[in-house]
Protein backbone atom coordinates (compact mmCIF):
# COMPACT_ATOMS: atom_id res chain seq x y z
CA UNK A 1 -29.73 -1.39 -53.27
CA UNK A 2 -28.02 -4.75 -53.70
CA UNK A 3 -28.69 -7.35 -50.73
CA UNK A 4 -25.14 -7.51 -50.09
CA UNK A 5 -25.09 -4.04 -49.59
CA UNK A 6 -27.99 -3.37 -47.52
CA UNK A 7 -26.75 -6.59 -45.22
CA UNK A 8 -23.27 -4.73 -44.62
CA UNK A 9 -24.99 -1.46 -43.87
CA UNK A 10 -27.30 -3.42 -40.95
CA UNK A 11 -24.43 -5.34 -39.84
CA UNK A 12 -22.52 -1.43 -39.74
CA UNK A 13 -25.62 -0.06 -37.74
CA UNK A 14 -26.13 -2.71 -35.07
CA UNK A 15 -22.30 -2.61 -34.19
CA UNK A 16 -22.64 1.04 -33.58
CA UNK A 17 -25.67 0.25 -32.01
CA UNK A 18 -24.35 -2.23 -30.00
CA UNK A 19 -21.28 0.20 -29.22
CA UNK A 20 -23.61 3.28 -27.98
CA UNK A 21 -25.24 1.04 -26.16
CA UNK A 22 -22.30 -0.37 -24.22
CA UNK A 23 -21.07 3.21 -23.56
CA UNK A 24 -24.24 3.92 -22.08
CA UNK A 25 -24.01 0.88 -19.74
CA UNK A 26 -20.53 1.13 -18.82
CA UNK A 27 -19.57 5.14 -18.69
CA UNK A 28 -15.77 5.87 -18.52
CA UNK A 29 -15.40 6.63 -14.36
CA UNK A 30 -15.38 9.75 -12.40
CA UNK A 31 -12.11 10.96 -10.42
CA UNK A 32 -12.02 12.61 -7.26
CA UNK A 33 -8.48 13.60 -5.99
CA UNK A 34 -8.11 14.85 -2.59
CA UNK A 35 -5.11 15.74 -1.93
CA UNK A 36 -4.10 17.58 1.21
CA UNK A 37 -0.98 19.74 2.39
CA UNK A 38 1.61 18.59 4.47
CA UNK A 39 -0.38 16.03 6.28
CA UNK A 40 1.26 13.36 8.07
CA UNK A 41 0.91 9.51 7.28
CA UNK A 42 -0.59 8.78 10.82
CA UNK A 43 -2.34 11.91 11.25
CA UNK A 44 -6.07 9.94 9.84
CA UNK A 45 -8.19 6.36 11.42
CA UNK A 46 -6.68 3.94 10.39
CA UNK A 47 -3.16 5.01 9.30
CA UNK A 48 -2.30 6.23 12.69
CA UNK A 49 -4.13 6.50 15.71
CA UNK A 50 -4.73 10.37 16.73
CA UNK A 51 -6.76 11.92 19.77
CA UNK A 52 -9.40 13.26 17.42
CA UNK A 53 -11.51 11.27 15.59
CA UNK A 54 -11.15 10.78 10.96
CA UNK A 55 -14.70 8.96 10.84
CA UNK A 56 -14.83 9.75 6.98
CA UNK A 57 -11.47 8.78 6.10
CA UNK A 58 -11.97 5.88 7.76
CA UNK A 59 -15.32 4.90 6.22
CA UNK A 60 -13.01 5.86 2.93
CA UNK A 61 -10.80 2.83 4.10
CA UNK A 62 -13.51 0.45 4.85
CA UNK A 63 -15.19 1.28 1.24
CA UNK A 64 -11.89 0.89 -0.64
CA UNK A 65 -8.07 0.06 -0.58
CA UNK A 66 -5.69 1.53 2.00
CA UNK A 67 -1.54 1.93 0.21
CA UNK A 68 0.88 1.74 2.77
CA UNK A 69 3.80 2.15 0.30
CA UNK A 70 2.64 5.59 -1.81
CA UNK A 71 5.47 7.90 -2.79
CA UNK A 72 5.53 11.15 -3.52
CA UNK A 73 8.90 12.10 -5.65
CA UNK A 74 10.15 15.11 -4.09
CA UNK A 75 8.22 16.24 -0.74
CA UNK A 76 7.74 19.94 -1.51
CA UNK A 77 5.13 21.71 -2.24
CA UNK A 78 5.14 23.02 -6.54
CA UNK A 79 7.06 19.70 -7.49
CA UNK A 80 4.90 17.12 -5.68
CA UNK A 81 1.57 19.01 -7.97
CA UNK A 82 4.05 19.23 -10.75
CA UNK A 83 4.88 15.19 -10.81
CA UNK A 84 0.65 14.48 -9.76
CA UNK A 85 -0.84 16.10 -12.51
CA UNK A 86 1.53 15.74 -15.85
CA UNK A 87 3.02 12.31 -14.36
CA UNK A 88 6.82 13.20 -15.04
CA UNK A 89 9.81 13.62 -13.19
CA UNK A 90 10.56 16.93 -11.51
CA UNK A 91 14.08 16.30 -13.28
CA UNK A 92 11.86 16.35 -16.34
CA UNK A 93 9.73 19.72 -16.03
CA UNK A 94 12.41 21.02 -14.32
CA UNK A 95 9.66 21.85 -11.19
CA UNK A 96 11.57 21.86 -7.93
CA UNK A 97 10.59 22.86 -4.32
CA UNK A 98 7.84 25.70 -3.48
CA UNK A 99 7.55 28.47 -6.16
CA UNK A 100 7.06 31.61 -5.23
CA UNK A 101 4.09 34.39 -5.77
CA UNK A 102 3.99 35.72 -9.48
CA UNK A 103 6.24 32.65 -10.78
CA UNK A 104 5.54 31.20 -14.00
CA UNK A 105 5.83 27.49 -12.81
CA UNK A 106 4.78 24.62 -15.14
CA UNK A 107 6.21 25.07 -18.69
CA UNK A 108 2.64 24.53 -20.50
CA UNK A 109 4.27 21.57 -23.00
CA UNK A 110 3.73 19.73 -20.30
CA UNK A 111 0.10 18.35 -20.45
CA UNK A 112 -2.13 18.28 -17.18
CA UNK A 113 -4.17 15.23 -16.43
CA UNK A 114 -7.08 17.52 -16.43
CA UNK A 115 -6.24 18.27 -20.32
CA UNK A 116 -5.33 14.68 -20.75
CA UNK A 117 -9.51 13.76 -19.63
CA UNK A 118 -11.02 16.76 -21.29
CA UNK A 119 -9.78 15.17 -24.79
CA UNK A 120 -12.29 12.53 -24.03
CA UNK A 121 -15.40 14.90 -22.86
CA UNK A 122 -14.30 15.40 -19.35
CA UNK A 123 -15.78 18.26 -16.70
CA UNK A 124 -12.68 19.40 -15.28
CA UNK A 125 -12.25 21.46 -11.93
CA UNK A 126 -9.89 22.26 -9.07
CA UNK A 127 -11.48 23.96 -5.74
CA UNK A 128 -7.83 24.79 -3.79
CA UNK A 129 -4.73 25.44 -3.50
CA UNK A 130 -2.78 25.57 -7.12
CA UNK A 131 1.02 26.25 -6.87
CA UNK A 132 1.79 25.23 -10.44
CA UNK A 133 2.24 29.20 -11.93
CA UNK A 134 0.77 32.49 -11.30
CA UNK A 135 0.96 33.70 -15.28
CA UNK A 136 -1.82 33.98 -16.80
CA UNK A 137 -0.57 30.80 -19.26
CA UNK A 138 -0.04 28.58 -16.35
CA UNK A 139 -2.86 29.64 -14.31
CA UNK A 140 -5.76 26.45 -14.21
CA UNK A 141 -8.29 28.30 -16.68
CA UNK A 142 -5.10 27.24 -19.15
CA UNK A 143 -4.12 24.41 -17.95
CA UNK A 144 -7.20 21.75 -18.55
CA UNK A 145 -9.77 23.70 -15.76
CA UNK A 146 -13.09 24.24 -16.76
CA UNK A 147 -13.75 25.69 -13.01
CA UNK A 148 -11.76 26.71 -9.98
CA UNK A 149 -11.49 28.41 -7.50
CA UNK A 150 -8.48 29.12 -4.25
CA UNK A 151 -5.06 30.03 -3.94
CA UNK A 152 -2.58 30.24 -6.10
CA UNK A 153 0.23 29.01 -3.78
CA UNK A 154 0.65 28.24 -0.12
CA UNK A 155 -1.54 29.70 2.52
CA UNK A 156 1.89 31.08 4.21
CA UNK A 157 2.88 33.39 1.22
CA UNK A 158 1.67 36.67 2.54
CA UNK A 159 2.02 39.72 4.90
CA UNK A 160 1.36 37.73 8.40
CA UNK A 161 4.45 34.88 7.70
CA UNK A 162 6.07 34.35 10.97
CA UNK A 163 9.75 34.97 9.45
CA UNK A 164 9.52 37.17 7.01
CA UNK A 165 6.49 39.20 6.74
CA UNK A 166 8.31 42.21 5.17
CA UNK A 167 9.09 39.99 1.94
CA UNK A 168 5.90 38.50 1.42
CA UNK A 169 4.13 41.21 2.36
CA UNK A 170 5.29 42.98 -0.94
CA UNK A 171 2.63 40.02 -3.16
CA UNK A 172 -0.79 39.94 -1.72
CA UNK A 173 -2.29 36.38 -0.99
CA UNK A 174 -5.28 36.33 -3.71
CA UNK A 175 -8.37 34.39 -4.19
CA UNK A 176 -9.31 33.25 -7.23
CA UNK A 177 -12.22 32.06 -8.89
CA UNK A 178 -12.69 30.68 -12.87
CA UNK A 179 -10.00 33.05 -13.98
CA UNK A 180 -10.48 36.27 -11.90
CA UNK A 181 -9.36 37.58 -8.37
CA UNK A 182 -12.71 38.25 -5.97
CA UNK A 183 -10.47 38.61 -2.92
CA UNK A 184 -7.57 40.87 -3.24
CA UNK A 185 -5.91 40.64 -0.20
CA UNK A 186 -6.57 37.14 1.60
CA UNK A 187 -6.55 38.00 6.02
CA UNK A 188 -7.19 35.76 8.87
CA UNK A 189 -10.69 36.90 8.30
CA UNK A 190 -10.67 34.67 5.41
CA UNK A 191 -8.22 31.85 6.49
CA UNK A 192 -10.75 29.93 8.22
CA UNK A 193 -12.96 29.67 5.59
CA UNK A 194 -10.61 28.16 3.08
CA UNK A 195 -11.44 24.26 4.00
CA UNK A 196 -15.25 25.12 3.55
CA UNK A 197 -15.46 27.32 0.75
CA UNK A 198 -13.43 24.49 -1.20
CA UNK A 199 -15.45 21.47 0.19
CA UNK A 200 -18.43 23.71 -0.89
CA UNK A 201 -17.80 24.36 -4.38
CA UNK A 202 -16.67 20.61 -4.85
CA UNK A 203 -20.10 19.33 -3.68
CA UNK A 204 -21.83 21.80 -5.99
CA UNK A 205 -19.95 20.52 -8.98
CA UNK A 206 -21.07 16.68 -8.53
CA UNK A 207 -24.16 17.66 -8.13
CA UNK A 208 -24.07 19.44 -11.83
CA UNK A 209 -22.06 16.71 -13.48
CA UNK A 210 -24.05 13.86 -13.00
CA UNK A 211 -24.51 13.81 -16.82
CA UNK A 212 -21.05 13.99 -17.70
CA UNK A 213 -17.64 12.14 -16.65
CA UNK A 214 -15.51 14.85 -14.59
CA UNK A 215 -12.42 15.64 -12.82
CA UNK A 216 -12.68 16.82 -9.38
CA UNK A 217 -9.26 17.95 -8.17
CA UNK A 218 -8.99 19.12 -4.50
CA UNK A 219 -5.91 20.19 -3.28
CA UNK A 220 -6.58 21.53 0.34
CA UNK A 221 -4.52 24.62 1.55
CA UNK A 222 -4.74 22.74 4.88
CA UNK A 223 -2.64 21.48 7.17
CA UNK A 224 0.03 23.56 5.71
CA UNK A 225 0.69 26.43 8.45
CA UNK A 226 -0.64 28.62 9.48
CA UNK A 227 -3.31 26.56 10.71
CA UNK A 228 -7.24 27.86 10.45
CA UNK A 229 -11.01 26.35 10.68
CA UNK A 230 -13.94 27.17 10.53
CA UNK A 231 -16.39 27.89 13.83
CA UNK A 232 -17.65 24.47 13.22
CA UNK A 233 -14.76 22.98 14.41
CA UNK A 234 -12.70 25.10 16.23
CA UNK A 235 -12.19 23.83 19.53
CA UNK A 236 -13.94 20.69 19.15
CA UNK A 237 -11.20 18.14 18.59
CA UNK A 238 -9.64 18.21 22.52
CA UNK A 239 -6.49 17.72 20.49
CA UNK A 240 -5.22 21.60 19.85
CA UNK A 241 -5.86 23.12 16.83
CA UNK A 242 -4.12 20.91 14.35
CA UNK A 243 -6.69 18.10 15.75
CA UNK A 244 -9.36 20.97 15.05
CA UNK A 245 -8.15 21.37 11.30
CA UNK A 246 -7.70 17.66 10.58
CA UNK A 247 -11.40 16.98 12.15
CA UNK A 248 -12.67 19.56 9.49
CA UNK A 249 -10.50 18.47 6.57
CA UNK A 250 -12.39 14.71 7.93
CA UNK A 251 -15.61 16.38 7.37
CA UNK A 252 -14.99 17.83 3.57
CA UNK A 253 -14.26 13.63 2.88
CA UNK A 254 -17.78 13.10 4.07
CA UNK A 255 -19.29 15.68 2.12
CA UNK A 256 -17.49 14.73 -1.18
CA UNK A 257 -18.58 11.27 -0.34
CA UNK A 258 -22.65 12.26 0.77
CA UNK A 259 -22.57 14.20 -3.03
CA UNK A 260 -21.49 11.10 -4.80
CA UNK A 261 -23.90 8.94 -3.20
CA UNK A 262 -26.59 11.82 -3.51
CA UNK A 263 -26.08 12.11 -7.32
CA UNK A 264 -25.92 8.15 -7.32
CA UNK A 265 -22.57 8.69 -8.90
CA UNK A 266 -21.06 6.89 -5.75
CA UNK A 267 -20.15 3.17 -8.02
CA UNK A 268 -19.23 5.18 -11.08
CA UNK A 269 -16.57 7.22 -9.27
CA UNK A 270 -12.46 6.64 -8.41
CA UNK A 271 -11.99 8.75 -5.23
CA UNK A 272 -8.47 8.98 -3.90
CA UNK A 273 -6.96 10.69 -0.95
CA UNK A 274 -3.27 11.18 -0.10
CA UNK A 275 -1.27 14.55 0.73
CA UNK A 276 1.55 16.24 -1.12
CA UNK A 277 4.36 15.34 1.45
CA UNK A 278 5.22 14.32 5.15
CA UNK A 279 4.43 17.04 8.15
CA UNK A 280 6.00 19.90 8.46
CA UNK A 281 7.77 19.02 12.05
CA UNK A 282 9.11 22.21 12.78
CA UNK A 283 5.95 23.44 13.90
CA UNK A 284 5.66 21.66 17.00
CA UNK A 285 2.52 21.03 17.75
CA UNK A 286 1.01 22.18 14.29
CA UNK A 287 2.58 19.48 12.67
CA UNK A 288 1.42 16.13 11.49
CA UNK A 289 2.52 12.49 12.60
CA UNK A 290 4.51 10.22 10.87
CA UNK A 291 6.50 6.61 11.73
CA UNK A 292 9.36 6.96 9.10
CA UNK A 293 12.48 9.45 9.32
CA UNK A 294 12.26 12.63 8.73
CA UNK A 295 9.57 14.63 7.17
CA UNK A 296 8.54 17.60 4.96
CA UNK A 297 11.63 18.44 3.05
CA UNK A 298 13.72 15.65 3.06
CA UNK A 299 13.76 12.33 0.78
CA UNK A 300 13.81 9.91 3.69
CA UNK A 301 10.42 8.34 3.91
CA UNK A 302 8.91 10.89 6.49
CA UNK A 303 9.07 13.10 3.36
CA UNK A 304 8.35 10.90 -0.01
CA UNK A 305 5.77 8.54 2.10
CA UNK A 306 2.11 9.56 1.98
CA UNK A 307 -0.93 8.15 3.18
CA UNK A 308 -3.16 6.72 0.43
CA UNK A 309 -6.43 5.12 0.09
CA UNK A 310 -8.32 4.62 -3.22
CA UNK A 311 -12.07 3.98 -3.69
CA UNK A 312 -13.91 2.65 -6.46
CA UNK A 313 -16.67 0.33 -5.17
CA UNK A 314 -17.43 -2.78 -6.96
CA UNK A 315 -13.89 -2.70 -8.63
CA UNK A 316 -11.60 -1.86 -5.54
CA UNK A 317 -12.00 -4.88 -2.73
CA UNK A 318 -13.60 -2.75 0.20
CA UNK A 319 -11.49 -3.25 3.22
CA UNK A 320 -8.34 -4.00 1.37
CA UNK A 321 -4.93 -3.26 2.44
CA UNK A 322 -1.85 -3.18 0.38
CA UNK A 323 2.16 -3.26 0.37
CA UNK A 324 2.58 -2.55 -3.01
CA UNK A 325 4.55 0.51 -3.78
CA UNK A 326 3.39 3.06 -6.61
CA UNK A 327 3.94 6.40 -6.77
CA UNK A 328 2.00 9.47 -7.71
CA UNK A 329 3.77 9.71 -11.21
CA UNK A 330 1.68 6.87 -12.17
CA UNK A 331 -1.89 8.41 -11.82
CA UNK A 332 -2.38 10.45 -14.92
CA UNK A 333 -1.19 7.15 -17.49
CA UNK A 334 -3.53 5.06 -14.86
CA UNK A 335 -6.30 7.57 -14.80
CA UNK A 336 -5.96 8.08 -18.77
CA UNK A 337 -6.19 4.57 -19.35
CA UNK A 338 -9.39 3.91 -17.51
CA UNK A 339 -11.05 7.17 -19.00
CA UNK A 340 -10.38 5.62 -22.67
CA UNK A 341 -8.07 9.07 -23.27
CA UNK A 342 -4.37 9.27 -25.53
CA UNK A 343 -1.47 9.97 -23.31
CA UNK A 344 -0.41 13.21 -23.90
CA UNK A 345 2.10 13.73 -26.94
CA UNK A 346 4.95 14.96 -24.74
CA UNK A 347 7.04 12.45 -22.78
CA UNK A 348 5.69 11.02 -19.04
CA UNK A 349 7.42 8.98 -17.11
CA UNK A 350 4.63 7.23 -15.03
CA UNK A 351 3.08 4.16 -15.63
CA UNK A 352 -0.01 2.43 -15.89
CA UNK A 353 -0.18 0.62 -12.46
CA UNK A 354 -4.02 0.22 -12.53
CA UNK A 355 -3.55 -4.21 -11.73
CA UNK A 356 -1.41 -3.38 -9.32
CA UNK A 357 -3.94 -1.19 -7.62
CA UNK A 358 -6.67 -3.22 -8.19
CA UNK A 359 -4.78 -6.15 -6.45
CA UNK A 360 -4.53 -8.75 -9.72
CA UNK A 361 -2.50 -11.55 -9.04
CA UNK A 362 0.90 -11.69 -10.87
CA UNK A 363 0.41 -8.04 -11.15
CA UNK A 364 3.92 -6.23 -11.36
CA UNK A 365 5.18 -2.68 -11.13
CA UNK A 366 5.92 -1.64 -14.60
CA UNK A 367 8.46 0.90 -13.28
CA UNK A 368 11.72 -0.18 -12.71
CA UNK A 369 12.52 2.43 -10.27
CA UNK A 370 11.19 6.04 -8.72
CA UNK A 371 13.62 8.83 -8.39
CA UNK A 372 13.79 10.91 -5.47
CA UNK A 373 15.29 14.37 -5.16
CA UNK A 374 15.17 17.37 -2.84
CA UNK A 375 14.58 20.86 -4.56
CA UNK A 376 17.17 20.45 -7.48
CA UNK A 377 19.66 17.56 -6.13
CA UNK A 378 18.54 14.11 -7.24
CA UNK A 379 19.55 12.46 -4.45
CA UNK A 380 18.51 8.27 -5.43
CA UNK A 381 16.19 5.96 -5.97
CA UNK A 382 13.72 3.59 -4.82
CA UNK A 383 13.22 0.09 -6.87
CA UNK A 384 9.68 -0.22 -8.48
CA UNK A 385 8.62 -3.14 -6.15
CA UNK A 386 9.54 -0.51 -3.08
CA UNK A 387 11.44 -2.97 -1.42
CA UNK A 388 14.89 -0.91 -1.86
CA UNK A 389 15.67 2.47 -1.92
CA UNK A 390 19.49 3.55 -2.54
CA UNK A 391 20.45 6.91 -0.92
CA UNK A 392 23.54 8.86 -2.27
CA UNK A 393 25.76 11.17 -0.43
CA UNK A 394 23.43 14.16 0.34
CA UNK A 395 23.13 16.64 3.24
CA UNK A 396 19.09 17.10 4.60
CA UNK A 397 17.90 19.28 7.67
CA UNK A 398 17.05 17.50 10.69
CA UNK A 399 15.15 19.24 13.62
CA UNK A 400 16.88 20.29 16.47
CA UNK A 401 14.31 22.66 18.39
CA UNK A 402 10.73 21.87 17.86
CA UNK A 403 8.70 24.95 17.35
CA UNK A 404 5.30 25.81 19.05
CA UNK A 405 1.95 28.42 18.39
CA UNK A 406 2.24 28.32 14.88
CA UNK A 407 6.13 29.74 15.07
CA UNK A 408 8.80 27.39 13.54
CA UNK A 409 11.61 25.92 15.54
CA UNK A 410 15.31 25.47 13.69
CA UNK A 411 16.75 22.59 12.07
CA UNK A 412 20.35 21.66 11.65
CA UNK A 413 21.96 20.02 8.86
CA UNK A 414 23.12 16.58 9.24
CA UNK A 415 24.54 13.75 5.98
CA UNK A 416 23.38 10.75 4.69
CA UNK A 417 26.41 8.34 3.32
CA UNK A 418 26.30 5.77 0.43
CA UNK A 419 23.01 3.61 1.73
CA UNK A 420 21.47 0.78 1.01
CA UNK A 421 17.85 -0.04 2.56
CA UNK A 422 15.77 -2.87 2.85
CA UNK A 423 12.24 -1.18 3.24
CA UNK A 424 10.11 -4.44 3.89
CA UNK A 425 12.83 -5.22 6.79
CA UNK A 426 13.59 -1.21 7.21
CA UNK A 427 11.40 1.27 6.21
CA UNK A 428 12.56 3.68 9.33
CA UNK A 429 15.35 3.49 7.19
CA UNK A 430 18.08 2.78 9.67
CA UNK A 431 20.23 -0.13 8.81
CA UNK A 432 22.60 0.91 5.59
CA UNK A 433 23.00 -3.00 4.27
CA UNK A 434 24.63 -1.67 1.34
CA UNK A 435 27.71 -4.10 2.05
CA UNK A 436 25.27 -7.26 2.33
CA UNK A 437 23.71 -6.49 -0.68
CA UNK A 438 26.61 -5.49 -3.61
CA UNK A 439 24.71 -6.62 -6.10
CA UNK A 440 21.52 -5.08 -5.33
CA UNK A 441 23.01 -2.01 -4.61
CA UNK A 442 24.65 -1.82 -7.94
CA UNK A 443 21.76 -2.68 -10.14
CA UNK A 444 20.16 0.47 -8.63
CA UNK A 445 23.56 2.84 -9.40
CA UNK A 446 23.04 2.15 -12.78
CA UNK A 447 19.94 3.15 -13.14
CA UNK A 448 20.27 6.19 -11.06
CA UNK A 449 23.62 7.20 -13.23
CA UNK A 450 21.41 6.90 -16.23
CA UNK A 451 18.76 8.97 -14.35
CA UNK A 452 21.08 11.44 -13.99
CA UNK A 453 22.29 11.64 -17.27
CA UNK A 454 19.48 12.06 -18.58
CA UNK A 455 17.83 15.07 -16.52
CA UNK A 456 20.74 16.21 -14.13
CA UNK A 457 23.71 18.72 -14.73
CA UNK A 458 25.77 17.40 -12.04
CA UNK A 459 29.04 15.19 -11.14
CA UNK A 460 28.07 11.25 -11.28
CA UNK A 461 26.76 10.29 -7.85
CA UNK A 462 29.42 7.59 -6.05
């Protein structure tokens, strides 16, 4: 062999070498979503201050970042998954409001993050509630899940519903686990057990992946009514049962926590907490907190507006607070970026907003705005910095008799005009300043118009 040769193939082997070796040191990260149901943004230490105590969510804040500005683009139940895990508009999937037992749900075109991270050798698993399609094509074992386990849409779909028992009593509340039903008929016998059994099989899997990057997706069925826990817990908070539930959900952040420190995974790992929506205030006193208008159900900020922290020590400044407004369209192109993994090839709207997270300076929102809609009526937008959010014309349901004991109370249906608001000055959203702000307010028409023309069939908002 030639000298020149033999030189190039060392100089070949070292860099690979070198490369392996780098890997080995620096390992793509670890993602833990926890996402809950229905929770309220002041219902945990240190977003709000309830009765009961959140020690673990608030040990999650001290070890990480706390988002005061994290949107959510519809607040209901299939499309808030929907826009989390492929990172595209509901206007895009076409995924509005709650589906129902035995729906399809998610066209599969539309890549899942956990498909997105198993391109690049990811574990992938959800322990919990689903509510993306009860086919057998849009079920998780199809959609990117190595393992699950839960329901396959809200807790409240089933023969004991407060308002309409005969209807949902006609589909049977399942349990699923990796593909199979192992509980054919879910009953308050089982309920209370839901918060564990998912907390359980989520420690188990760290605990086997310690040798592999993984996804660990847990989308509580909890708080969504009706409300259960476990023995451990019931009674305990002093603050009704919804203080009881919340104290439990509390402890499944500690245990997810404990496995990653256990497994010395703990630095290696993005954990991040928020819920699918606002509370659902109708229930009275089984309903979560929140400081901005409205709630579940709605597109005022009681509804898009979640709680967020994010963890990832050494990266993430512990005990850091931020204004900066992102949305949860952006985690699968953030996520995918830091796991090394394509984007999927069909179209997401998202964006990578990892600097932005992370704090850098100069660091800017790549989006120029997030839509917001209510089941299939796009109803405006927010500007990517989150300082302005542009309502148009739209009716919403307001609550007019709170309910009580886990039965509902009614709404009534009010209007929201033409609206401007300032949300660093406003976020209760009161103060319409579209007529101080002309200019403003028409930068953000235009881009909801072409927003609408691109994934609405309906007449041009005013």
């Amino acid at each position: 062999m030639q000298p020149l040769v033999r030189l190039t193939l060392l100089l070949v082997a070292m860099l690979w070498g070198s490369a392996d070796q780098q890997a080995e040191e620096n390992p793509p990260p670890n993602f833990v979503i926890i996402f809950l149901d229905d929770a309220g943004w002041g219902d945990f230490h240190p977003f709000g201050n309830p009765e009961y105590p959140t020690p673990h969510v608030a040990e999650l804040a001290r070890a990480g970042c706390r988002f005061d500005q994290f949107y959510v683009p519809q607040a209901i139940c299939s499309a808030s998954r929907a826009a989390l895990l492929t990172g595209c508009y509901p206007g895009r999937t076409k995924m509005f409001g709650a589906h129902g037992p035995r729906q399809r749900g998610l066209d599969p075109q539309y890549a899942t993050l956990a498909q997105v991270l198993k391109t690049v050798n990811y574990r992938t698993a959800i322990f919990g509630k689903w509510h993306l399609g009860d086919h057998p094509e849009t079920r998780p074992p199809a959609r990117g899940f190595d393992e699950s386990c839960g329901l396959m849409y809200s807790n409240d779909m089933w023969e004991f519903h407060p308002e309409a028992p005969e209807f949902w009593g006609r589909f049977p509340l399942q349990y699923w686990e990796n593909g199979r039903i192992t509980i054919e008929r879910v009953t308050k016998k089982h309920q209370p057990h839901l918060t564990t059994w998912y907390t359980e099989k989520a420690v188990d899997f760290i605990h086997r992946s310690a040798e592999n990057p993984f996804l660990l997706y847990l989308p509580h069925s909890m708080p969504h009514v009706p409300l259960f826990c476990s023995e451990k817990f019931l009674g305990k908070s002093g603050a009704g049962l919804y203080g009881d539930v919340m104290m439990e959900l509390d402890w499944s952040v500690g245990q997810i926590v404990n496995a990653l420190e256990e497994t010395g995974l703990s630095d290696r790992t993005v954990v991040l907490f928020t819920s699918d929506n606002g509370p659902w205030i109708s229930y009275g006193d089984r309903a979560g907190v929140t400081p901005y208008r409205e709630a579940k159900g709605t597109s005022f900020d009681g509804g898009i507006r979640s709680a967020c922290l994010i963890r990832y020590p050494g990266v993430i400044k512990a005990g850091s607070q931020s204004s900066r407004a992102f949305c949860s369209l952006d985690v699968l192109p953030t996520f995918a970026s830091l796991a090394g993994a394509s984007l999927p090839a069909n179209p997401i709207d998202g964006k990578n907003v990892w600097d932005l997270i992370i704090g850098k300076a100069g660091a800017v929102n790549p989006n120029a705005y997030y839509p917001f809609s209510n089941g299939s009526e796009f109803q405006g937008v927010i500007s990517g910095d989150g300082k302005w959010k542009l309502h148009f014309p739209h009716g919403y349901r307001t609550l007019a008799t709170p309910g009580g004991g886990g039965i509902p109370g009614k709404y009534r249906q009010d209007s929201v005009e033409l609206s401007l608001f300032n949300m660093e000055r406003d976020p209760t959203e009161t103060n319409n300043v579209l007529a101080d702000h002309p200019v403003v307010a028409a930068r953000l028409q235009a881009l909801a118009r072409h927003h609408r023309d691109r994934f609405y069939q309906e007449r041009p908002p005013r």
